[in-house]
Protein backbone atom coordinates (compact mmCIF):
# COMPACT_ATOMS: atom_id res chain seq x y z
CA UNK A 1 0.66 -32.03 3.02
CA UNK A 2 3.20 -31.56 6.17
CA UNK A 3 2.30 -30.71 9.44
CA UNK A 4 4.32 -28.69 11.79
CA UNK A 5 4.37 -26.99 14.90
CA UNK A 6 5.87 -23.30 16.31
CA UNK A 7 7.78 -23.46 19.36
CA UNK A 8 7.97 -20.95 22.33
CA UNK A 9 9.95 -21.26 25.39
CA UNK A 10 10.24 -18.00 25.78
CA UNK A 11 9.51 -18.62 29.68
CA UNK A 12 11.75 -21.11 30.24
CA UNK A 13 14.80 -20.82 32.37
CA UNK A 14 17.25 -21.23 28.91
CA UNK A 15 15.07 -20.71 25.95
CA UNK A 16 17.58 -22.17 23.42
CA UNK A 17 18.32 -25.56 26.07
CA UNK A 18 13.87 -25.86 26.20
CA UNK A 19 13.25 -25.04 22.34
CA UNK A 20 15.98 -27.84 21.59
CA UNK A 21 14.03 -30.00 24.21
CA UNK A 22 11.01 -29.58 22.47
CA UNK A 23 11.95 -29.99 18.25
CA UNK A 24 13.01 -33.20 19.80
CA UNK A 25 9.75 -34.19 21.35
CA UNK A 26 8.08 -32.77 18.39
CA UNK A 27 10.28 -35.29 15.87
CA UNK A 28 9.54 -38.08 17.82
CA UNK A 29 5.48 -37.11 17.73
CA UNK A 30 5.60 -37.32 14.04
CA UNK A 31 5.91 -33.89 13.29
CA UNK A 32 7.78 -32.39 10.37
CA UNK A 33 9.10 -29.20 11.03
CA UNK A 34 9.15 -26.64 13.83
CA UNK A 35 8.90 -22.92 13.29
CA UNK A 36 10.35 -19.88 14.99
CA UNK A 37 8.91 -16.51 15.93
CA UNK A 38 11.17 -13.47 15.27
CA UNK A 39 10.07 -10.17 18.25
CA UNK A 40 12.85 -8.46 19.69
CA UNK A 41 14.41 -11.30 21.71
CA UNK A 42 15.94 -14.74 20.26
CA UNK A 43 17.46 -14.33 16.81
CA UNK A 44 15.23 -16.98 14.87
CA UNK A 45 17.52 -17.96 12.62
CA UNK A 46 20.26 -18.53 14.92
CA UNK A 47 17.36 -20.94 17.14
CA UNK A 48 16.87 -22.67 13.50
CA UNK A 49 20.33 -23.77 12.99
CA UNK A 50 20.84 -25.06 16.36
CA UNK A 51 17.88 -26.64 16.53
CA UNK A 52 18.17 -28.33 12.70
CA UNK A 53 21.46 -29.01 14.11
CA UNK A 54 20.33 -31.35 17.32
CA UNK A 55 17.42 -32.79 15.90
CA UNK A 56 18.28 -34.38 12.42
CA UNK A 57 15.44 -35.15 9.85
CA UNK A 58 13.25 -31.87 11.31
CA UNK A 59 13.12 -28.85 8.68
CA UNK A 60 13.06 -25.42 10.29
CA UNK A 61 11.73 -21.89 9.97
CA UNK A 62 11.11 -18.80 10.87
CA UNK A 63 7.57 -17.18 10.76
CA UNK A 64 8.91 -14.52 10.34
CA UNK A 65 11.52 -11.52 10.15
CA UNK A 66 10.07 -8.04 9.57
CA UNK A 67 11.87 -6.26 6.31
CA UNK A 68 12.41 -3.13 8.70
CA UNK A 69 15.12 -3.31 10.73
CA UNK A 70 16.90 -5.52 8.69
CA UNK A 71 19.13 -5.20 5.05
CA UNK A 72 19.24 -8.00 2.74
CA UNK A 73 22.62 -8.85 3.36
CA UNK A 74 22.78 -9.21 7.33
CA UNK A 75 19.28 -11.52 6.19
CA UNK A 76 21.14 -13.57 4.01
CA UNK A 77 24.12 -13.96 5.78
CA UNK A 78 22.02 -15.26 8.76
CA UNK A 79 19.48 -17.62 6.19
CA UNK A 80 22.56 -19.01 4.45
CA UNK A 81 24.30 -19.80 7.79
CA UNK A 82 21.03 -21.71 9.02
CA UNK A 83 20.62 -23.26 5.74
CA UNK A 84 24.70 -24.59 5.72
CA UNK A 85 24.08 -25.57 9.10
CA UNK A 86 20.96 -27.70 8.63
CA UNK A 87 21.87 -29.43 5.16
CA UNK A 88 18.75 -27.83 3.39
CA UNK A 89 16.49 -28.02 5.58
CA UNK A 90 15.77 -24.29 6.70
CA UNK A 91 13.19 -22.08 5.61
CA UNK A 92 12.61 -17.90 5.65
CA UNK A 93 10.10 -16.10 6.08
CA UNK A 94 9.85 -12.80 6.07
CA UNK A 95 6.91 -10.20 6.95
CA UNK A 96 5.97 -6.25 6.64
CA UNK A 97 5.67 -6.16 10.66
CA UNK A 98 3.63 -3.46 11.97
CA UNK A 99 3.71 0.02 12.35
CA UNK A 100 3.66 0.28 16.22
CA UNK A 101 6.91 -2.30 16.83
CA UNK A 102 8.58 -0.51 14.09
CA UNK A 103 8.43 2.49 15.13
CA UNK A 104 8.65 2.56 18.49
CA UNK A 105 11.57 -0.32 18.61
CA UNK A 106 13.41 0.85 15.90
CA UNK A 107 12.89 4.90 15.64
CA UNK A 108 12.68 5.00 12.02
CA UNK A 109 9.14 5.32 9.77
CA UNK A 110 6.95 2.73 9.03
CA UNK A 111 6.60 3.99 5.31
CA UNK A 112 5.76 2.21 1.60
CA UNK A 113 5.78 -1.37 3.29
CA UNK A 114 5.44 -3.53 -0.02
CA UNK A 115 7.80 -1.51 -1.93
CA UNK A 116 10.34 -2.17 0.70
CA UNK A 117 9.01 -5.86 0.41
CA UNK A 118 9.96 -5.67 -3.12
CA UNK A 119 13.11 -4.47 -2.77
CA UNK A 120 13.89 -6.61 -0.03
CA UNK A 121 12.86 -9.74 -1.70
CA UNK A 122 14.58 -9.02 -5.04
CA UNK A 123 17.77 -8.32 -3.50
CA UNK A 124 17.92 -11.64 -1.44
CA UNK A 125 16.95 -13.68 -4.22
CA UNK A 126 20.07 -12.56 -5.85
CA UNK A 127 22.13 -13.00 -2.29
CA UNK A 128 20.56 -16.68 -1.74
CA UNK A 129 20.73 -17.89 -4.87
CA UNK A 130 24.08 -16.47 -6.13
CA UNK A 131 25.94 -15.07 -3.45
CA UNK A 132 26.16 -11.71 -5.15
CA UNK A 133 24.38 -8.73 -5.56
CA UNK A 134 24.54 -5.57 -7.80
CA UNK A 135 20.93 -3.53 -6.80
CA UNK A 136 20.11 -0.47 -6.37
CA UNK A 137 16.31 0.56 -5.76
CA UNK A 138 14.73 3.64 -4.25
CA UNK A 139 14.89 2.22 -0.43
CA UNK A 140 17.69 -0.18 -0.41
CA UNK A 141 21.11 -0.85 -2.10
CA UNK A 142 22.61 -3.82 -1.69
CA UNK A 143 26.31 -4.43 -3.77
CA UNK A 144 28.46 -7.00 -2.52
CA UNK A 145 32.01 -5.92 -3.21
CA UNK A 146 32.74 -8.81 -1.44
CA UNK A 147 31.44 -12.36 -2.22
CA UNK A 148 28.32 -13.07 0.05
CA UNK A 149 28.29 -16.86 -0.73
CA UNK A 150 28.22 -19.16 2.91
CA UNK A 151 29.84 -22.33 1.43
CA UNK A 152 27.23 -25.80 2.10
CA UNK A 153 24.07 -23.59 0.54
CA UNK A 154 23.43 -25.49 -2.68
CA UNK A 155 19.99 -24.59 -3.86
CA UNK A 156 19.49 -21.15 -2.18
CA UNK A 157 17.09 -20.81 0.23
CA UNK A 158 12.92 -21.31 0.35
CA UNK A 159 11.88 -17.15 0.56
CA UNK A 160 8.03 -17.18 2.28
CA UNK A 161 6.26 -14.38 3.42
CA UNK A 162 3.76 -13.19 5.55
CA UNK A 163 1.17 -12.15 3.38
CA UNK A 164 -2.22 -11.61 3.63
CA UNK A 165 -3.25 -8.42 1.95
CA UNK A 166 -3.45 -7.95 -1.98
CA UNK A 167 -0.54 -5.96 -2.35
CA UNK A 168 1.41 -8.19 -0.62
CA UNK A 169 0.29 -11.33 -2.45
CA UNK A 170 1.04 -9.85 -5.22
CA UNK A 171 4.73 -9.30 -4.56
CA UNK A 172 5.04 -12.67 -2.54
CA UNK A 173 3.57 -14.69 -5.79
CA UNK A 174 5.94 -12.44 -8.34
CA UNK A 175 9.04 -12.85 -5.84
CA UNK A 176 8.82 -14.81 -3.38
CA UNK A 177 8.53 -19.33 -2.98
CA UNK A 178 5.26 -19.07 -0.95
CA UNK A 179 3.51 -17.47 2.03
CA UNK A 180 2.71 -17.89 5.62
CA UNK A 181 -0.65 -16.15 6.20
CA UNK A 182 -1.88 -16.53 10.21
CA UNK A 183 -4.78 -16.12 11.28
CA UNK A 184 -6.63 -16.57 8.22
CA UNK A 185 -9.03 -19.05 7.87
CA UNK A 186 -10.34 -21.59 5.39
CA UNK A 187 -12.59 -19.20 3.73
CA UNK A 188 -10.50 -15.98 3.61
CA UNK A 189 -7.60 -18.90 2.04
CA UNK A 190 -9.86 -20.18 -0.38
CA UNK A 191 -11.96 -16.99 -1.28
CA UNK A 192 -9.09 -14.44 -1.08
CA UNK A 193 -5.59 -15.16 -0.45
CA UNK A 194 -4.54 -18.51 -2.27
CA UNK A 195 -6.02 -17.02 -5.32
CA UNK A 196 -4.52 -14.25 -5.21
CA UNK A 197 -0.99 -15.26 -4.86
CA UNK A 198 -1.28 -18.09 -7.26
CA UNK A 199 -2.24 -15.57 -10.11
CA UNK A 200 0.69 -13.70 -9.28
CA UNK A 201 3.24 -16.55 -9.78
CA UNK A 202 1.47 -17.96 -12.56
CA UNK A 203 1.86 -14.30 -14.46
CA UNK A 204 4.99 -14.02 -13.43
CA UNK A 205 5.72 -17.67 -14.90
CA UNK A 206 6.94 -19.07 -11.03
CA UNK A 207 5.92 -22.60 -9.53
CA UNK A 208 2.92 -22.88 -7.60
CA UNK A 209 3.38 -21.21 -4.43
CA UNK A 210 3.49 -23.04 -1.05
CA UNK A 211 0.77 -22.04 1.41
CA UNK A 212 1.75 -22.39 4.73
CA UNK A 213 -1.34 -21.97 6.92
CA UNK A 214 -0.47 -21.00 10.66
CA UNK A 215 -2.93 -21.95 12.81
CA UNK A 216 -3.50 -21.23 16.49
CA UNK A 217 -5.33 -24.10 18.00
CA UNK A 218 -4.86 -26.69 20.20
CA UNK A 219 -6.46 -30.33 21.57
CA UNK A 220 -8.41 -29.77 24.89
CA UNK A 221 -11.75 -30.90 26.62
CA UNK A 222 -11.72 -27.61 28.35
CA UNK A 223 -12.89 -25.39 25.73
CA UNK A 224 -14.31 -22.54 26.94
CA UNK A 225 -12.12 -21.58 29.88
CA UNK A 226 -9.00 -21.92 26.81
CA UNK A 227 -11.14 -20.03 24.10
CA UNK A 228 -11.40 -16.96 26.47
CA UNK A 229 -7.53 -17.62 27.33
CA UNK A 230 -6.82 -17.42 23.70
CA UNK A 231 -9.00 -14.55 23.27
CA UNK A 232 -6.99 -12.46 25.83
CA UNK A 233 -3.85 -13.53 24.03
CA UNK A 234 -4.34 -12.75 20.84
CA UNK A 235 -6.43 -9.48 21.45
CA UNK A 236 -3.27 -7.52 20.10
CA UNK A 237 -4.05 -8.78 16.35
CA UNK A 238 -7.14 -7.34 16.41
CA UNK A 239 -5.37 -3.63 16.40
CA UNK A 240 -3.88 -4.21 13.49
CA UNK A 241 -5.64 -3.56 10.02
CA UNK A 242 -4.18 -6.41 8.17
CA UNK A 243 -5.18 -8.94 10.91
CA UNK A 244 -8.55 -7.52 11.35
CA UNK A 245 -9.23 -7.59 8.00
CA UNK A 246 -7.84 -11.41 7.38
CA UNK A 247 -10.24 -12.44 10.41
CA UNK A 248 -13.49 -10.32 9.26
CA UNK A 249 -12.96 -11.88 5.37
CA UNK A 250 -12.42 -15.47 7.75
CA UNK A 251 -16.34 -15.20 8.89
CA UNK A 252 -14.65 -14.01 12.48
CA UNK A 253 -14.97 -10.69 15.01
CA UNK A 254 -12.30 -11.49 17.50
CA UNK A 255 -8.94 -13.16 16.11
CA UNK A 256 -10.27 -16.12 18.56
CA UNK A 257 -12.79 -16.77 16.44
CA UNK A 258 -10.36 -18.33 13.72
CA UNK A 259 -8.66 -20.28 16.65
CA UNK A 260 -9.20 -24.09 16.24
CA UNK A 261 -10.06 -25.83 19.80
CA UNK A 262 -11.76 -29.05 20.52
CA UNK A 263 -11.72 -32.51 20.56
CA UNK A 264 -9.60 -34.80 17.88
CA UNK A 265 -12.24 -35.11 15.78
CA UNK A 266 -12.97 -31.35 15.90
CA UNK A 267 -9.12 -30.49 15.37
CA UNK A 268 -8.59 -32.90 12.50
CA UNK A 269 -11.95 -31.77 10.46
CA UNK A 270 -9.89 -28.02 10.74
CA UNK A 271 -7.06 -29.41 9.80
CA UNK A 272 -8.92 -31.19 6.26
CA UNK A 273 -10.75 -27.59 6.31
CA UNK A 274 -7.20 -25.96 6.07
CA UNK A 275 -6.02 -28.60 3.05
CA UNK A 276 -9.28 -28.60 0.93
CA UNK A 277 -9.00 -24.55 1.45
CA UNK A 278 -5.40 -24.92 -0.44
CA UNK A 279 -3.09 -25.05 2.09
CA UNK A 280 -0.06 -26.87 1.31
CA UNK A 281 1.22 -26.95 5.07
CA UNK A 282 0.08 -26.72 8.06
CA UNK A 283 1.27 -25.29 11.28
CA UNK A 284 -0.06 -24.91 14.38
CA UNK A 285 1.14 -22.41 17.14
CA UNK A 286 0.09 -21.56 20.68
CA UNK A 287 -0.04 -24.94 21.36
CA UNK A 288 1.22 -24.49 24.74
CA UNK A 289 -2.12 -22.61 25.77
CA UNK A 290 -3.95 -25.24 28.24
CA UNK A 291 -0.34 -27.08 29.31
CA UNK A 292 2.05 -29.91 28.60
CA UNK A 293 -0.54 -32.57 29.08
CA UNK A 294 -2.47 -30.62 26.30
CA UNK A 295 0.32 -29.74 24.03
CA UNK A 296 1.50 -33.44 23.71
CA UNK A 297 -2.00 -34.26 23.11
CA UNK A 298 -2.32 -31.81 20.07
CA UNK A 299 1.31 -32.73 18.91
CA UNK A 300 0.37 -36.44 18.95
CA UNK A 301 -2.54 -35.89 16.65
CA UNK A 302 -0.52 -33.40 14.34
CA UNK A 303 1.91 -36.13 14.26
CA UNK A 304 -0.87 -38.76 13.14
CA UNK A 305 -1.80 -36.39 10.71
CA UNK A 306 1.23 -35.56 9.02
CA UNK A 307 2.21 -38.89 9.06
């Protein structure tokens, strides 16, 4: 099992100069890839190939790019680039996003979400793998007249998804390599999702999907002033039925509650919680919570443990 870590400078003075800063820090920690949020600012790919780019050995990804907004081929163009720019090492992920962003950011309806995903995913599987497309769904068409192929992309490129809900599963195991639930915990993994999607690929005669388990947690002594931090942070998730659901079916109220902070020893018994519950990877975000002294802390253990 890997370990890896997401990384926001978002508040530093050059976000692209700091993220490159810190894949390197994260390298030398032990850590084996670093993964890249996608909101309205950064492009994530873009932050992938630069950063694969300055900090050989380190696989990339991006966790994740919502399917509205977006058409396959602008996707692919941008996954291929990364992936040609980072000899193989760079990974997409993809999500349904939310209602709220997508409507008020990009004007349009936030309507039939997995069929989109379906569409979406289909089409880019054809884009990554072959650098052509002839489809033509109900939501999307995507043709390439054109050829879409980025030269240096050999074996496509890993497709993962945000997916947490059975709909979604089911189209992510059918279509996609693997997922990228957050905020779910061991028990919602093991009871509900990993199930899930591995009866979809198996039916659908794919591998065994990966399951790459973002975690928000962090290595501190001072637990309680960081767990009402975190609380306050991540109090947008719990507006939003998918997350709600994923923590309630986790044994949680507040999307804190699936948060992992403690010691080492607590960290690294969530960590074997995470594996045993089927998670193939592991990545950890909002590391940055209690501060650098903190953060290389956590990283320093993540390192250990995906060493």
């Amino acid at each position: 099992m890997t370990v890896g870590v997401a990384l926001n400078a978002t508040d530093a003075d050059n976000q692209i100069d700091a993220t490159v800063r810190l894949a390197e820090e994260a390298a030398a920690a032990g850590l084996r890839s670093a993964w890249f949020g996608q909101t309205f600012g950064a492009d994530s790919p873009q932050l992938a190939a630069i950063v694969g780019r300055e900090v050989p050995g380190l696989h990339v990804g991006t966790s994740a790019i919502p399917v509205f907004g977006r058409h396959p081929l602008v996707v692919s163009s941008q996954a291929q680039t990364a992936q040609a720019a980072t000899h193989g090492r760079y990974h997409l992920g993809l999500a349904l996003g939310t209602k709220l962003l997508t409507e008020a950011g990009f004007g349009i309806p936030y309507e039939r979400p997995i069929a989109r995903l379906r569409e979406f995913l289909t089409a880019l599987r054809q884009l990554t793998e072959t650098g052509t497309a002839d489809f033509h769904g109900r939501l999307l068409t995507v043709a390439t007249p054109i050829p879409a192929r980025v030269p240096g992309v050999e074996a496509g490129v890993p497709l993962l998804v945000a997916a947490m809900g059975p709909q979604a599963l089911r189209v992510s195991g059918e279509l996609a390599d693997g997922i990228l639930p957050y905020l779910a915990g061991p028990r919602a993994l093991a009871e509900h999702i990993v199930p899930a999607v591995i009866a979809a690929a198996e039916a659908s005669g794919r591998p065994a999907p990966r399951i790459v388990a973002l975690v928000h947690g962090v290595v501190t002594d001072d637990v309680e002033s960081v767990r009402e931090r975190v609380t306050e942070q991540l109090a947008f998730y719990e507006q939003i039925p998918s997350y709600a659901r994923v923590i309630e079916l986790s044994g949680g109220k507040r999307a804190a509650d699936v948060a992992v902070i403690g010691d080492e020893r607590k960290v690294a018994a969530e960590v074997r919680r995470y594996r045993d519950a089927g998670a193939t990877e592991v990545v950890f975000s909002g590391t940055e919570v209690a501060g650098d002294v903190d953060r290389r802390r956590t990283w320093a253990l993540l390192g250990e443990l995906a060493g």
